[in-house]
C-alpha atoms as a PDB file:
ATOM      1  CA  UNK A   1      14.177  32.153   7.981  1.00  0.00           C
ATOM      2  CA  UNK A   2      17.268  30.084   8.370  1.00  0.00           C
ATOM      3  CA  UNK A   3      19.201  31.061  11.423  1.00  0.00           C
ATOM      4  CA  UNK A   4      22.416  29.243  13.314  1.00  0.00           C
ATOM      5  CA  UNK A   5      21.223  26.822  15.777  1.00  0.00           C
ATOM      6  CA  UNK A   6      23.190  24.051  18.217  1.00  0.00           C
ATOM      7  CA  UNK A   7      21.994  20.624  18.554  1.00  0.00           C
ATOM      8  CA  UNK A   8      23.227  18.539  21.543  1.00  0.00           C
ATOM      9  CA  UNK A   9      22.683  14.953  21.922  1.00  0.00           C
ATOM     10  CA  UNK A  10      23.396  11.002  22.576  1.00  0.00           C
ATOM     11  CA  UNK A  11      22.385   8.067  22.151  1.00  0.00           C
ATOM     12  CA  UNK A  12      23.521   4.844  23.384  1.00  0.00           C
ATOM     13  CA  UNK A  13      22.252   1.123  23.349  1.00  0.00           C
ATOM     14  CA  UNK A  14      23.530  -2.040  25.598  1.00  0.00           C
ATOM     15  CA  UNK A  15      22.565  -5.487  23.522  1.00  0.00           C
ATOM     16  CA  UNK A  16      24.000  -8.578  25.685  1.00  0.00           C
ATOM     17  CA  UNK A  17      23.166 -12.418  25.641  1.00  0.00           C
ATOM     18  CA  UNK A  18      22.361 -13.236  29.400  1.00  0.00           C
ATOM     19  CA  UNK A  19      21.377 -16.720  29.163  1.00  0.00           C
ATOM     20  CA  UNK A  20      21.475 -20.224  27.241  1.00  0.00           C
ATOM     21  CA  UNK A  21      17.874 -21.554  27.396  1.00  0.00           C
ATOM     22  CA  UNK A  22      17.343 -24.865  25.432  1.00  0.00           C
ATOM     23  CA  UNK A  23      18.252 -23.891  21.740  1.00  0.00           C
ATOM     24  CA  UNK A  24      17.840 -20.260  21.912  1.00  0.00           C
ATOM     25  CA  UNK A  25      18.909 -17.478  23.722  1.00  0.00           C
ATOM     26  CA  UNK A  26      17.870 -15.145  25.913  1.00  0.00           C
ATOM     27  CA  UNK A  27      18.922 -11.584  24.952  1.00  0.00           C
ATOM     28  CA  UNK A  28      18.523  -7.845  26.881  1.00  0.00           C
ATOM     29  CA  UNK A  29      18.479  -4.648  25.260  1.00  0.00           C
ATOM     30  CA  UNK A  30      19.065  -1.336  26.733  1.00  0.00           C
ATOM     31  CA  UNK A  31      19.133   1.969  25.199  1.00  0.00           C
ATOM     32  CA  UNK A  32      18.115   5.923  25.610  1.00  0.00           C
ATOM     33  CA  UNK A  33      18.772   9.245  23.943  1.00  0.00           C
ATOM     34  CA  UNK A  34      18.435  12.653  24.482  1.00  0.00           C
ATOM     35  CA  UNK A  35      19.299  16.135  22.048  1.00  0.00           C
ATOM     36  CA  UNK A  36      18.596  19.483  23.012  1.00  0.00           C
ATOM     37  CA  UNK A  37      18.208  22.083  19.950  1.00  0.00           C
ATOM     38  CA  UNK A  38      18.392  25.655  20.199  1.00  0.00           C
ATOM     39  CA  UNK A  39      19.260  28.784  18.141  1.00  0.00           C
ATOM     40  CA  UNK A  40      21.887  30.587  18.543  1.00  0.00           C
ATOM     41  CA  UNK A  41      19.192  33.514  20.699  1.00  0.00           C
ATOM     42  CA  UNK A  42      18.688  30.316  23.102  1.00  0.00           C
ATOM     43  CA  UNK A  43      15.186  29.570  21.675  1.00  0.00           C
ATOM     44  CA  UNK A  44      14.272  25.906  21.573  1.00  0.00           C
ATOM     45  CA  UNK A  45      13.723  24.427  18.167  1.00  0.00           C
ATOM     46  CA  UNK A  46      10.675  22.850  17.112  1.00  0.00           C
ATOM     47  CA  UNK A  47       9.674  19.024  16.987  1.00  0.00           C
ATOM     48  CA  UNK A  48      12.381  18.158  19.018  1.00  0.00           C
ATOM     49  CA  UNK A  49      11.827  14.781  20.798  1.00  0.00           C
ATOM     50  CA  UNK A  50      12.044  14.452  24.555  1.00  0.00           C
ATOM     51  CA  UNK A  51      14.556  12.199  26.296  1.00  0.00           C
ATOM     52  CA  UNK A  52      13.897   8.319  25.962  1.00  0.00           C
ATOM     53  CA  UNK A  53      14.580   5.013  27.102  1.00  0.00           C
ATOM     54  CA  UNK A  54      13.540   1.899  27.005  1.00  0.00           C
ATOM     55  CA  UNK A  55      14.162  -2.373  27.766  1.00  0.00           C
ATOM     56  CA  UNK A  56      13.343  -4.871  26.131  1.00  0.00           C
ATOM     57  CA  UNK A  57      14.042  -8.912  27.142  1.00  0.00           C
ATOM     58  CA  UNK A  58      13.942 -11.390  24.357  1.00  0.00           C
ATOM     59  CA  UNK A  59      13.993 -14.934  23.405  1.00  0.00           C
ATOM     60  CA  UNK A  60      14.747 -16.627  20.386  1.00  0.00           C
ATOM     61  CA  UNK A  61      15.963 -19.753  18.820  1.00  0.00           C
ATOM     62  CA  UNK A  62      15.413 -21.102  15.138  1.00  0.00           C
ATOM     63  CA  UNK A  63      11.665 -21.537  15.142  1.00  0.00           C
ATOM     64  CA  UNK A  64      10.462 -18.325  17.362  1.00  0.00           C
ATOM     65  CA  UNK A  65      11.356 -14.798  18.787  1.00  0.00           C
ATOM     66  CA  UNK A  66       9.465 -13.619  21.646  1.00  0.00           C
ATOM     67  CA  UNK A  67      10.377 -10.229  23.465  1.00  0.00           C
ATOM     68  CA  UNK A  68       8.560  -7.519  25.951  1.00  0.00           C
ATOM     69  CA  UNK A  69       9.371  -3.747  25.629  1.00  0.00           C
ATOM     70  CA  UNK A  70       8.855  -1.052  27.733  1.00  0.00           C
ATOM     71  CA  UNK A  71       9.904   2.490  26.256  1.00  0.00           C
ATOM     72  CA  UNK A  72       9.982   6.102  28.434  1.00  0.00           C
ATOM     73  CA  UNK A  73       9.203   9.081  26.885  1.00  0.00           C
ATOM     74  CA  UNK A  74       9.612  12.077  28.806  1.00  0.00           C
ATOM     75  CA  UNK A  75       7.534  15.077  28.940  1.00  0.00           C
ATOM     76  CA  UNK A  76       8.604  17.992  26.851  1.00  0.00           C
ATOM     77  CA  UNK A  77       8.296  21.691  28.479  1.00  0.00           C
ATOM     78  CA  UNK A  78      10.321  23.581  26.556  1.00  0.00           C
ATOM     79  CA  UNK A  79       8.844  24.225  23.305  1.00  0.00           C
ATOM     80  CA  UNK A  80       9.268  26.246  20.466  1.00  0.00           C
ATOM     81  CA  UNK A  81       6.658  29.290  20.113  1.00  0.00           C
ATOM     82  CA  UNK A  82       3.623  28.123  18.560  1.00  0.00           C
ATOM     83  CA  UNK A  83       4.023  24.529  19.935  1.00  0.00           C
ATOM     84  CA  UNK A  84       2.121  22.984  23.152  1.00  0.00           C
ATOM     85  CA  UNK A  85       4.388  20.904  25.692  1.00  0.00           C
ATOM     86  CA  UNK A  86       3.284  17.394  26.126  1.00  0.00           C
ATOM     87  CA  UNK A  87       3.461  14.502  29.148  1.00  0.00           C
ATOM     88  CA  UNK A  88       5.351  12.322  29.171  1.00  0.00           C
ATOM     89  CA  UNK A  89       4.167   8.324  28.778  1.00  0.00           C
ATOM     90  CA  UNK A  90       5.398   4.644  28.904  1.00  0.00           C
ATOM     91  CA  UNK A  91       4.979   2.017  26.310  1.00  0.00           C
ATOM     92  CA  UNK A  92       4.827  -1.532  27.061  1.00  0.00           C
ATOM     93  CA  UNK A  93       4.137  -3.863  24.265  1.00  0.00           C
ATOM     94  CA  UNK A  94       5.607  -7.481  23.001  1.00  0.00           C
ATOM     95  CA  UNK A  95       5.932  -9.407  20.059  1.00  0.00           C
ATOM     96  CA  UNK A  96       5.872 -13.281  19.221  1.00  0.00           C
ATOM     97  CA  UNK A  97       6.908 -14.792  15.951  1.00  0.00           C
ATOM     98  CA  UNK A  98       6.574 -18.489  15.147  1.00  0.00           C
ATOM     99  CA  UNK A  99       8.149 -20.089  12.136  1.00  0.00           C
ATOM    100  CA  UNK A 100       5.469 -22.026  10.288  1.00  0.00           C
ATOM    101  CA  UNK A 101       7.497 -23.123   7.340  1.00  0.00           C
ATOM    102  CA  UNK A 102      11.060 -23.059   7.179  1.00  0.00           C
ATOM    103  CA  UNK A 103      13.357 -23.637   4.738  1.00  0.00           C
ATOM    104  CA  UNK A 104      13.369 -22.973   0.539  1.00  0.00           C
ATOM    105  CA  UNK A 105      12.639 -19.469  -0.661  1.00  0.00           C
ATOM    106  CA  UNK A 106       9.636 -19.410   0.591  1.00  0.00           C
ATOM    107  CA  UNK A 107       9.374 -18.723   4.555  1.00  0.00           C
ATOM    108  CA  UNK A 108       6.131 -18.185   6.632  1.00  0.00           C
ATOM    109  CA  UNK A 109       5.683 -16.990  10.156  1.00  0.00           C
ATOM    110  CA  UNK A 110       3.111 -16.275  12.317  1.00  0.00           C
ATOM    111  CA  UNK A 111       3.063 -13.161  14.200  1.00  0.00           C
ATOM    112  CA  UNK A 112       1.389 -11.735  17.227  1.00  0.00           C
ATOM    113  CA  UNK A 113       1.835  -8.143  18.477  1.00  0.00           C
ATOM    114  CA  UNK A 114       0.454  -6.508  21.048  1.00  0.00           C
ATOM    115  CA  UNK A 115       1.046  -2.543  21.418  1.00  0.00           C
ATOM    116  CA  UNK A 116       1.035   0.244  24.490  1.00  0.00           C
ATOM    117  CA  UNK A 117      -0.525  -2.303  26.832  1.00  0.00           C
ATOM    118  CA  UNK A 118      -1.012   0.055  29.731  1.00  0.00           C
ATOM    119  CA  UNK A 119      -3.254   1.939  27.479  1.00  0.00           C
ATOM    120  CA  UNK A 120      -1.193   4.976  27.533  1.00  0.00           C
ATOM    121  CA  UNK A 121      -2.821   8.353  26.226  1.00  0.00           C
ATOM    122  CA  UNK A 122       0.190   9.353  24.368  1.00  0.00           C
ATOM    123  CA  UNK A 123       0.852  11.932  21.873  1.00  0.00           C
ATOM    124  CA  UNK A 124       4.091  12.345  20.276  1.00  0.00           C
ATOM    125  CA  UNK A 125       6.233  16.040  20.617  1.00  0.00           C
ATOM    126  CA  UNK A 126       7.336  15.737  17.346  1.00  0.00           C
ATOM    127  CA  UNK A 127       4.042  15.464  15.706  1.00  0.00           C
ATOM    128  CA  UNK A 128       2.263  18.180  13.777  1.00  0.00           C
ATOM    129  CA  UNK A 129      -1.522  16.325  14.921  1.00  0.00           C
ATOM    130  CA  UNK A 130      -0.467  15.845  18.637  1.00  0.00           C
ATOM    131  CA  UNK A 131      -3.046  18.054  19.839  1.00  0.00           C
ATOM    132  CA  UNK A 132      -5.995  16.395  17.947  1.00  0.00           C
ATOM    133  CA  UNK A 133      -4.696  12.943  17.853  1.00  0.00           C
ATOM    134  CA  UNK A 134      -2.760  10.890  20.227  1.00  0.00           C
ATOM    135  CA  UNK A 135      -1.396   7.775  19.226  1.00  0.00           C
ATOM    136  CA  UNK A 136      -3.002   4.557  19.165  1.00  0.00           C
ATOM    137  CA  UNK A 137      -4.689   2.988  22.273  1.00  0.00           C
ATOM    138  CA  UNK A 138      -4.307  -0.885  23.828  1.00  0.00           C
ATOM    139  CA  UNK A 139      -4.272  -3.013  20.087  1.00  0.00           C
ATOM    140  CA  UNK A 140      -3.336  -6.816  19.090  1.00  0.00           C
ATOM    141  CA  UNK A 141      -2.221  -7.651  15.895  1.00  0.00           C
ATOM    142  CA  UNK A 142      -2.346 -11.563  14.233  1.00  0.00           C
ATOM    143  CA  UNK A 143      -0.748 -12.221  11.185  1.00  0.00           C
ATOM    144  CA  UNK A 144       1.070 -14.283   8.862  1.00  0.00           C
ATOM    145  CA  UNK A 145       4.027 -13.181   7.090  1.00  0.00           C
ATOM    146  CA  UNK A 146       5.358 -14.869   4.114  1.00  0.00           C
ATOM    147  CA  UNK A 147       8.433 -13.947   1.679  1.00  0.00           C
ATOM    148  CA  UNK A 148       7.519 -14.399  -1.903  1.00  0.00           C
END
């Protein structure tokens, strides 16, 4: 049943060079966002996500990008009837990719992830599964990534 409801929110990011090194550069990124949703009665809405923020330090130059993330994600409490709150969780991952071939139409890269490091039982608010799954555990990815 449609009813009027009020969403609230903000969102705001911080992208800044902070250093020369060599050829490249070394960047930081901060950022966070928050919305409340409610109807009109004051009753939250559901699959709302809960406040987040996160860091990330990077460095890149012509042949590689390499960065470390962390990301906050709040618990959510106030749910919507028929939902279950969750805790909240930190992920800390990174990401390397090398330039193999450069050049022509025809780049190829090398890349190396690595994702929720600490290991993190996490499971998403918004998601309709959160209960039976969380998401993924401690993973590493290798790859090579070409453009046809």
């Amino acid at each position: 049943m449609q009813r009027d409801a009020t969403l609230t929110g903000a969102e705001a990011e911080l992208f800044v060079t902070v250093a020369q090194v060599g050829r490249g550069e070394v960047d930081l990124r901060v950022h966070g966002d928050a919305v409340r949703a409610e109807l009109a009665t004051g009753e939250p809405l559901p699959r709302i996500p809960p406040r987040r923020y996160g860091i990330r330090w990077q460095y890149h130059d012509a042949r590689i990008v390499a960065g470390v993330e962390a990301a906050r994600h709040e618990a959510r409490r106030r749910v919507a009837p028929f939902e279950t709150p969750t805790d909240g969780y930190t992920l800390l991952g990174f990401d390397v990719r090398l330039r193999l071939r450069d050049g022509g139409p025809r780049p190829l890269d090398l890349v190396v992830t690595g994702s929720n490091l600490l290991d993190e039982e996490a499971r998403k608010a918004t998601s309709i599964v959160k209960d039976l799954a969380p998401l993924p555990g401690r993973s590493f990815t290798v790859g090579l990534r070409a453009s046809l």
